[in-house]
N, C-alpha and C. Protein backbone atom coordinates (compact mmCIF):
# COMPACT_ATOMS: atom_id res chain seq x y z
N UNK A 1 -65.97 142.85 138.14
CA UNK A 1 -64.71 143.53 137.91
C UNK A 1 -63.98 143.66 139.26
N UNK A 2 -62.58 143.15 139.12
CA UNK A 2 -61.66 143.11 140.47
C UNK A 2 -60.32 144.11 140.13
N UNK A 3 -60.77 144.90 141.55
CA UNK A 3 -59.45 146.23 142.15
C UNK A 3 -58.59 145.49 141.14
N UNK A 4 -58.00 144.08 141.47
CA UNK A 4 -56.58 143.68 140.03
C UNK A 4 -56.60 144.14 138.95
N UNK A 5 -58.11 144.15 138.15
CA UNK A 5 -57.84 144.36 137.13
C UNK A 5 -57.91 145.86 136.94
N UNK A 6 -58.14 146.49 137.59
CA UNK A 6 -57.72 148.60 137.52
C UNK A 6 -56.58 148.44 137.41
N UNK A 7 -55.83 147.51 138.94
CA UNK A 7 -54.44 148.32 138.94
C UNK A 7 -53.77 147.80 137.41
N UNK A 8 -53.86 146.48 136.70
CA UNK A 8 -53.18 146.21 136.14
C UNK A 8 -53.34 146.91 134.45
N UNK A 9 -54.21 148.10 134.63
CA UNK A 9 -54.81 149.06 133.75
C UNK A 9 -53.96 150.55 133.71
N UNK A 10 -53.13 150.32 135.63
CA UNK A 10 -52.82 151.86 135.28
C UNK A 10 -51.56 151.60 134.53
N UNK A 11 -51.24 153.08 134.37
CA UNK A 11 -49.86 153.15 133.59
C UNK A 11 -48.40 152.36 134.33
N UNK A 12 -48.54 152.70 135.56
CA UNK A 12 -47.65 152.17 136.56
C UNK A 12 -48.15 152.00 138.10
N UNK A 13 -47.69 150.51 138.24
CA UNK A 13 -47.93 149.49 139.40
C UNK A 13 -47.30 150.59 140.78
N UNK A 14 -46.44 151.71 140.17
CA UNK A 14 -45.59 152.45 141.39
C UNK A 14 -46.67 153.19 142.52
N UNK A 15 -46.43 152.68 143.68
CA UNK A 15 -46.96 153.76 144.65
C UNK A 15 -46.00 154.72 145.27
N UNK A 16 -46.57 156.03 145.52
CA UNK A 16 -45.39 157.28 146.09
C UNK A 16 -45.56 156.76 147.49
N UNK A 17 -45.05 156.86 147.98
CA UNK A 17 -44.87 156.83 149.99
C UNK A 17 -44.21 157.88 150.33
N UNK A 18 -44.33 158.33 151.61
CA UNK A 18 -43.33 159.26 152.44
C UNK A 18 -43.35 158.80 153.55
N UNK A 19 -41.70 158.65 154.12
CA UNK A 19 -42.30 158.71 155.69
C UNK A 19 -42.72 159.14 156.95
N UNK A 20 -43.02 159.08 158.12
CA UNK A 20 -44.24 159.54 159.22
C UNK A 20 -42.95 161.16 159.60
N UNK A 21 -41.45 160.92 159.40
CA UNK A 21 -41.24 162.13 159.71
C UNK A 21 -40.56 162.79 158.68
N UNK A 22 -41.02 162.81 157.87
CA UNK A 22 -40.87 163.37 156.56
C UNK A 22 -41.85 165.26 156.65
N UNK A 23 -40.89 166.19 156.43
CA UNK A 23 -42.13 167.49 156.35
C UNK A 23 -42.24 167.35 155.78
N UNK A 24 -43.31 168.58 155.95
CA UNK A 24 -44.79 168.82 155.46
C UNK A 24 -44.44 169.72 153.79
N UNK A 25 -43.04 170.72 154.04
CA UNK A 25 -42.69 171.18 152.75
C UNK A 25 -42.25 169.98 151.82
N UNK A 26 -41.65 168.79 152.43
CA UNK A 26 -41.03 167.39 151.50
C UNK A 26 -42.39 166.57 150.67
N UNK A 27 -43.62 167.01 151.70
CA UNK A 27 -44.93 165.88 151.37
C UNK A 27 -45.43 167.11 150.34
N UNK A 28 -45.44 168.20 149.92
CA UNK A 28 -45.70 168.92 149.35
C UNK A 28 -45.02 169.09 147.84
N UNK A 29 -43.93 169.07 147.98
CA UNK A 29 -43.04 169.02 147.04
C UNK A 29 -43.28 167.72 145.92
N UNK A 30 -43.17 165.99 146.71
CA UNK A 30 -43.41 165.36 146.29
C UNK A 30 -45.04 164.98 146.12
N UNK A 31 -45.81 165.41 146.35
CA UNK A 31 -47.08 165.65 145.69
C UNK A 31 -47.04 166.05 144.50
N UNK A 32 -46.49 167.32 144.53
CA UNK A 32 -46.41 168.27 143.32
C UNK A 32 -45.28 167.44 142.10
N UNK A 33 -44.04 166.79 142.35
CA UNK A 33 -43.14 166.23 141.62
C UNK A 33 -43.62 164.76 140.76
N UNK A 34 -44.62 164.65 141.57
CA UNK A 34 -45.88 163.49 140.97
C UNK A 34 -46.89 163.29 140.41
N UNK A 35 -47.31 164.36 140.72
CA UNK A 35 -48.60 165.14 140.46
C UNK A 35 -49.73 164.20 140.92
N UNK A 36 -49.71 163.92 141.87
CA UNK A 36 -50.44 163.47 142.83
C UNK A 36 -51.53 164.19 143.64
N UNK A 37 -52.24 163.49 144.42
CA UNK A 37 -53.21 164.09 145.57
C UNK A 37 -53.39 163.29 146.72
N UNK A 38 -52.29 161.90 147.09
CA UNK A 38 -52.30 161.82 148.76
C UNK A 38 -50.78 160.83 148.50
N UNK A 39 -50.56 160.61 149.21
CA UNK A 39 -49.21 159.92 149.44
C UNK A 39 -50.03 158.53 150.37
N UNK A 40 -48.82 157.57 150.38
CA UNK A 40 -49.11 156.84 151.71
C UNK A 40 -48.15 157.22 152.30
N UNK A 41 -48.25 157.16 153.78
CA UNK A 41 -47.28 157.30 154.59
C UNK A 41 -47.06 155.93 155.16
N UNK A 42 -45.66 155.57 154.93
CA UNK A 42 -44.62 154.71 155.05
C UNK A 42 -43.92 154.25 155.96
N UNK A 43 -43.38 153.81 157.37
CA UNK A 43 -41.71 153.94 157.46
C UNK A 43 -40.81 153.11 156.87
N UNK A 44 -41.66 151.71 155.88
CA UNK A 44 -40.81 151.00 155.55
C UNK A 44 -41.11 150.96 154.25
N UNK A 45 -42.04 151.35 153.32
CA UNK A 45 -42.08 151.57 151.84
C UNK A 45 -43.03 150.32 151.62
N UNK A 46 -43.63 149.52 152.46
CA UNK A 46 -44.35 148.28 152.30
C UNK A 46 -45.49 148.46 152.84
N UNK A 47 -45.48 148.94 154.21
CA UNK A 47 -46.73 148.80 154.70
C UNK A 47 -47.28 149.80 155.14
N UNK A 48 -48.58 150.38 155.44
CA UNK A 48 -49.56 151.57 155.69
C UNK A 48 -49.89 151.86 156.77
N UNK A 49 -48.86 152.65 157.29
CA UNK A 49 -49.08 153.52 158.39
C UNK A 49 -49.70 154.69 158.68
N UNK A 50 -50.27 155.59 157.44
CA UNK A 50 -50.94 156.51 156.83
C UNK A 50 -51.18 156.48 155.48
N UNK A 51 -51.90 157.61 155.34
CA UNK A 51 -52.35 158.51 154.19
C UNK A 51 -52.34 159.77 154.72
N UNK A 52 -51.85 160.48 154.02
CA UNK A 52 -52.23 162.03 153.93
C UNK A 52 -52.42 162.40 152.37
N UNK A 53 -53.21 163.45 151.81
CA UNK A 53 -54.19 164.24 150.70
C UNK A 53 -53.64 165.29 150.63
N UNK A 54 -54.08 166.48 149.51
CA UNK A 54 -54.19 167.72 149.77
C UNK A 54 -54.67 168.06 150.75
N UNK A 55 -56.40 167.33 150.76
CA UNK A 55 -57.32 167.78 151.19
C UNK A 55 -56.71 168.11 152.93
N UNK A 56 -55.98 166.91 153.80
CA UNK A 56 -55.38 167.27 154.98
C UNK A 56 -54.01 168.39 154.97
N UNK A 57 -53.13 168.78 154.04
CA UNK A 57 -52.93 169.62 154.01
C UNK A 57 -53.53 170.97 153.97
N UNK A 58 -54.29 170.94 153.11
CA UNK A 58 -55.41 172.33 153.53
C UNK A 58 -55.81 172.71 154.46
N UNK A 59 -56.75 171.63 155.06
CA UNK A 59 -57.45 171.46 156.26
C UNK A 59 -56.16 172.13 157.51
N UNK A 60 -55.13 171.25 157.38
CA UNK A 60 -54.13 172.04 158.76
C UNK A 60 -53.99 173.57 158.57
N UNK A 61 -53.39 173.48 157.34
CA UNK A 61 -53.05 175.33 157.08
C UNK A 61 -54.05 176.17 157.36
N UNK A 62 -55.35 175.83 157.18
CA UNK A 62 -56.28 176.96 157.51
C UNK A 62 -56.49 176.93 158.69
N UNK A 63 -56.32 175.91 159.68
CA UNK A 63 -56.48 176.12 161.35
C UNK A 63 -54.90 176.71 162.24
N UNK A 64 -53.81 175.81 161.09
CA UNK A 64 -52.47 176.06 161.57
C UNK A 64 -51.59 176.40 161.08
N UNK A 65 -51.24 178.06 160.40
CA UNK A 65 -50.54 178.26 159.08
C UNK A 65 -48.89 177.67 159.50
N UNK A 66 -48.92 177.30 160.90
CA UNK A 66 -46.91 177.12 161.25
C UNK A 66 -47.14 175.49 160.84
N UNK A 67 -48.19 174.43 160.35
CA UNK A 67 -47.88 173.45 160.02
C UNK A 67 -47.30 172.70 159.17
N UNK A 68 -46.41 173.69 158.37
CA UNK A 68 -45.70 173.72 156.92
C UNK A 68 -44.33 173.55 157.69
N UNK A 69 -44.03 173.90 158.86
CA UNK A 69 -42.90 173.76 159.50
C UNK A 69 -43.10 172.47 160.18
N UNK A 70 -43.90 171.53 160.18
CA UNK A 70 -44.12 170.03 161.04
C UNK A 70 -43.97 168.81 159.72
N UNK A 71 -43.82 168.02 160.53
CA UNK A 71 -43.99 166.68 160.47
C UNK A 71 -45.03 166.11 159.70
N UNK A 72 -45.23 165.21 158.67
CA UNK A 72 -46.45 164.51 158.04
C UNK A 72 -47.00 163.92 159.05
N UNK A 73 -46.38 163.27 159.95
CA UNK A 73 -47.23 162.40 160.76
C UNK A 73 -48.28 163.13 161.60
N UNK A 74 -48.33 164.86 161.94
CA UNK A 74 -49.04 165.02 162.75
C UNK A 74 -50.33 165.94 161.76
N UNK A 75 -49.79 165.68 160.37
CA UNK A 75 -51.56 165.82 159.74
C UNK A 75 -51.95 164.50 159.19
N UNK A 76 -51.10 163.24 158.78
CA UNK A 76 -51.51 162.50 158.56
C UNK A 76 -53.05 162.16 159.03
N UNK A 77 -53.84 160.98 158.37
CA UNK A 77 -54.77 160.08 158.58
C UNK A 77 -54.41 158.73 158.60
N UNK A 78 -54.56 158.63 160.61
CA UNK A 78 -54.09 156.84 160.44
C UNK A 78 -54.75 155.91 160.14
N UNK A 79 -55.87 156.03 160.05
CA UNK A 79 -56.70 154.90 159.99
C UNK A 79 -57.23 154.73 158.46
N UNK A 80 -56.61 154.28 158.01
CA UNK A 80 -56.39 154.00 156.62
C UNK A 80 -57.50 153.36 155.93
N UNK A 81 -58.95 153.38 155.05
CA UNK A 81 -59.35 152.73 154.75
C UNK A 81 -58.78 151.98 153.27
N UNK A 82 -58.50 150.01 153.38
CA UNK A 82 -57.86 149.76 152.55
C UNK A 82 -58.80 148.92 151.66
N UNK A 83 -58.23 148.27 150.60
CA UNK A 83 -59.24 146.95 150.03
C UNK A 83 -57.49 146.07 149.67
N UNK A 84 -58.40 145.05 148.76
CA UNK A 84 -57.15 143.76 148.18
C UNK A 84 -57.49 143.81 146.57
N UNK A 85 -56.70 143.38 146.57
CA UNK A 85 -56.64 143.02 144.70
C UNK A 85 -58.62 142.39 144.59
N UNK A 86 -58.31 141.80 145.44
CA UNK A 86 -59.84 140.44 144.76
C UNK A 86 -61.17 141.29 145.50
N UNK A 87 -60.99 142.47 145.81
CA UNK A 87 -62.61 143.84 146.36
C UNK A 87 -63.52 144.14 144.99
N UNK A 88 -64.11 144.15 144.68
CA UNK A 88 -64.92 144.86 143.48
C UNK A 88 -65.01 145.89 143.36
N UNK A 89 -64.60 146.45 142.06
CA UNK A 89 -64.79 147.31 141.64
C UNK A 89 -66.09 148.22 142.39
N UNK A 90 -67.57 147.62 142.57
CA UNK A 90 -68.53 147.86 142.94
C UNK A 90 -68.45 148.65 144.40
N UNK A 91 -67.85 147.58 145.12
CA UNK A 91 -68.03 147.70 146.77
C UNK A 91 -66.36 148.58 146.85
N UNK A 92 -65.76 148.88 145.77
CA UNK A 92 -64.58 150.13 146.47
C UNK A 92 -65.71 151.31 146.03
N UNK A 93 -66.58 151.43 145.02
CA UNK A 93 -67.27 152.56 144.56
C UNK A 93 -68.00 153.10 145.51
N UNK A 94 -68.50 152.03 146.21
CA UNK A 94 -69.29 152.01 147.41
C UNK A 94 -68.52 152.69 148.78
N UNK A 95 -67.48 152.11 148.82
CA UNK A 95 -66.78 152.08 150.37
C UNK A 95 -66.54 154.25 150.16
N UNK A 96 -65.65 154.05 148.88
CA UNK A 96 -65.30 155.41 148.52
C UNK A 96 -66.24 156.61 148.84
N UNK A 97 -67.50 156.50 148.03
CA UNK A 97 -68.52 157.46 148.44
C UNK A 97 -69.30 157.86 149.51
N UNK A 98 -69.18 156.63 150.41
CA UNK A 98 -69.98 156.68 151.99
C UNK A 98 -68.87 157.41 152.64
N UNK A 99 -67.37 156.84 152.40
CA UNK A 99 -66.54 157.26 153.73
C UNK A 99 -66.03 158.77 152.64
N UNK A 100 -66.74 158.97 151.79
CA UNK A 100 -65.70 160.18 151.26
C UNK A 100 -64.46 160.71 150.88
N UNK A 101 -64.30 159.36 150.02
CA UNK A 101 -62.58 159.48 149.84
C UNK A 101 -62.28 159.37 149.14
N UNK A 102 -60.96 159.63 148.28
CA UNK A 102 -60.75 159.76 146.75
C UNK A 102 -59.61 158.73 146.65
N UNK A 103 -58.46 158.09 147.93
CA UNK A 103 -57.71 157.70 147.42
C UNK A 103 -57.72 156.30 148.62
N UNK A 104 -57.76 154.64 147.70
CA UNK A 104 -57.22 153.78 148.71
C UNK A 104 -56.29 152.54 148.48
N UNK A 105 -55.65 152.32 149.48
CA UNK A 105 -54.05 151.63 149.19
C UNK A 105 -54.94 150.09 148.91
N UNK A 106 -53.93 149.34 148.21
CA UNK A 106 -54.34 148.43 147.90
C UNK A 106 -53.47 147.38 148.85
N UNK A 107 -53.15 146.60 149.42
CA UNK A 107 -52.91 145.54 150.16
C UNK A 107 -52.87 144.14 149.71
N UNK A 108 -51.82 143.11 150.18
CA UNK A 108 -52.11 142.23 149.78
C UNK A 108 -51.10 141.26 151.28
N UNK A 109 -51.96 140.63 151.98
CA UNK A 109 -51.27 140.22 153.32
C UNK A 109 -50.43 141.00 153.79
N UNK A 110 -51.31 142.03 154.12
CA UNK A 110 -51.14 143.24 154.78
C UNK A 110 -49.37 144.30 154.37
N UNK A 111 -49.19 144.05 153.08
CA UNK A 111 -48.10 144.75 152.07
C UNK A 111 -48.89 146.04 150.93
N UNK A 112 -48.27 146.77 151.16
CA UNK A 112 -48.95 147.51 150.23
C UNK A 112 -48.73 147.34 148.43
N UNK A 113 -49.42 147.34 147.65
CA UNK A 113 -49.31 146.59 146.11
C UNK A 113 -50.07 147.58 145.45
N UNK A 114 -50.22 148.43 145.96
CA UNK A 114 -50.52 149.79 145.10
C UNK A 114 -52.01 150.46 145.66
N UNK A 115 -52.65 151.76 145.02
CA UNK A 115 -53.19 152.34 144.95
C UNK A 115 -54.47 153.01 143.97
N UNK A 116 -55.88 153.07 144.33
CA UNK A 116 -56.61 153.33 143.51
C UNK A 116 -57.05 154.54 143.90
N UNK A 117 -57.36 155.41 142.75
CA UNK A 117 -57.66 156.88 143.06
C UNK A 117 -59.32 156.98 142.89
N UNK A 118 -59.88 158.24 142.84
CA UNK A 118 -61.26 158.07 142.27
C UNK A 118 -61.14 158.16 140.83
N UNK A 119 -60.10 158.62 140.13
CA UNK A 119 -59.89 158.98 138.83
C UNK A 119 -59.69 157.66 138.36
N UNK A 120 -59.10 156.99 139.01
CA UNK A 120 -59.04 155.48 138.64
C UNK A 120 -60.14 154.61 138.16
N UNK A 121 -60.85 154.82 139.00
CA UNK A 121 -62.51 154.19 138.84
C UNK A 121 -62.97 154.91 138.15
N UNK A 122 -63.47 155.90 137.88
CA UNK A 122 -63.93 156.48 136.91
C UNK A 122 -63.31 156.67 135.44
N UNK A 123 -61.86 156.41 135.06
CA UNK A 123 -61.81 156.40 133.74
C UNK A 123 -62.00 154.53 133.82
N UNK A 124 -62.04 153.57 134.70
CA UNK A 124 -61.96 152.53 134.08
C UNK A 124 -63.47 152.71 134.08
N UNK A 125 -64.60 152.85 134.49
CA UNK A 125 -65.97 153.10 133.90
C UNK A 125 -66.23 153.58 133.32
N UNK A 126 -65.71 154.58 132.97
CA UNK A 126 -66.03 155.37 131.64
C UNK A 126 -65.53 153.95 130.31
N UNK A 127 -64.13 153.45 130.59
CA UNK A 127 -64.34 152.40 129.23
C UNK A 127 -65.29 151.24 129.52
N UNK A 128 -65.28 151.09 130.47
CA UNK A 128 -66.06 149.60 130.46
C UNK A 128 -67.31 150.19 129.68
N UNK A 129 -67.76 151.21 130.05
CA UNK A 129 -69.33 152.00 129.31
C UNK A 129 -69.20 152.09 127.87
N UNK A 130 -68.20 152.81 127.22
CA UNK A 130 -67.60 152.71 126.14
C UNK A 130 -67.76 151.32 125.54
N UNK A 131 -67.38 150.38 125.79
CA UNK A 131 -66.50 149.05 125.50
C UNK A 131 -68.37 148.44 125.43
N UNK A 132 -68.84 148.98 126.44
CA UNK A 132 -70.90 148.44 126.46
C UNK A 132 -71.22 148.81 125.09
N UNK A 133 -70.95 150.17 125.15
CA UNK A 133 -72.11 150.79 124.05
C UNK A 133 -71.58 150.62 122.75
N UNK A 134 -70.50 150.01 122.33
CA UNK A 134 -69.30 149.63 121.22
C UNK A 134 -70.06 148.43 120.81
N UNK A 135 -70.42 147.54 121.61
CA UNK A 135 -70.66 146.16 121.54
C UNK A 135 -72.19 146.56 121.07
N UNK A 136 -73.18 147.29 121.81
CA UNK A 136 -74.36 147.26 121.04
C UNK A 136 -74.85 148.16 120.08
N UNK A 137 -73.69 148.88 120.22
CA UNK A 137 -74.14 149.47 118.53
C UNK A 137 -73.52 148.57 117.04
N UNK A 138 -72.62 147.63 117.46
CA UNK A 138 -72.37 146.82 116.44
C UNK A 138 -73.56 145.74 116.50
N UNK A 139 -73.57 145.26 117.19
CA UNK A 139 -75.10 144.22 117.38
C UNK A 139 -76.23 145.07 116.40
N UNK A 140 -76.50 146.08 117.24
CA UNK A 140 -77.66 146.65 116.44
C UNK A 140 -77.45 146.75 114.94
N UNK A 141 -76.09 147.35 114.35
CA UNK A 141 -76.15 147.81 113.09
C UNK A 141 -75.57 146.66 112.34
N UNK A 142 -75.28 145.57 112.83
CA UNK A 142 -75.10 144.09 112.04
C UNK A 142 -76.12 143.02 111.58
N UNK A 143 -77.25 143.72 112.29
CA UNK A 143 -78.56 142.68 111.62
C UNK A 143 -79.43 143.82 110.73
């Protein structure tokens, strides 16, 4: 199973972006107007100059409550871990759980082409499991 075939599962191919000087009340807002949990950060709507989460919003406010008055770029996360359409399903499950992360941009010669969440992977495993146990309970109850 290939990252392509998730994305071409979700409801919409759209990724949210913001850009690097975009605040922190704007990255908040549009979180919430999306109902989202990380943005990419943008300056040109193509390519990945960040990510920022809740989770780095939190993280600032509890060390820096005036960071609601800054800039995305200075809670951002630059170092972006990404995959491509043609990654497996397997080895993003993998990459996800070692580095601890719930959300990664998808790329394609170095353009961004969307985004997989952990919710992503997990409802498409939940059907593929479904779609398993569908198939052998008809097997079983057809002979």
């Amino acid at each position: 199973m290939r990252i392509s075939e998730v994305l071409g599962a979700k409801p919409s191919p759209d990724v949210v972006t913001i850009t690097p000087d975009a605040g922190v009340r704007d990255l908040i807002a549009r979180m919430a107007e999306h109902n989202v949990g990380a943005l990419i950060v943008s300056a040109d709507g193509t390519h990945v100059d960040g990510i920022v989460s809740e989770r780095d919003v939190v993280r600032h406010l509890h060390h820096d409550g005036t960071v609601i008055n800054n800039v995305v770029s200075a809670i951002m996360t630059a170092e972006v871990e990404t995959c491509e359409e043609s990654t497996t399903l397997d080895e993003l499950m993998q990459t996800m759980t070692e580095r601890r992360i719930r959300h990664v941009p998808v790329v394609r010669e170095g353009e961004l082409v969307g985004i997989i969440s952990i919710g992503d992977v997990v409802k498409h495993r939940i059907n593929q499991l479904q779609f398993e146990r569908d198939q052998l309970d008809h097997y079983v109850h057809q002979t």
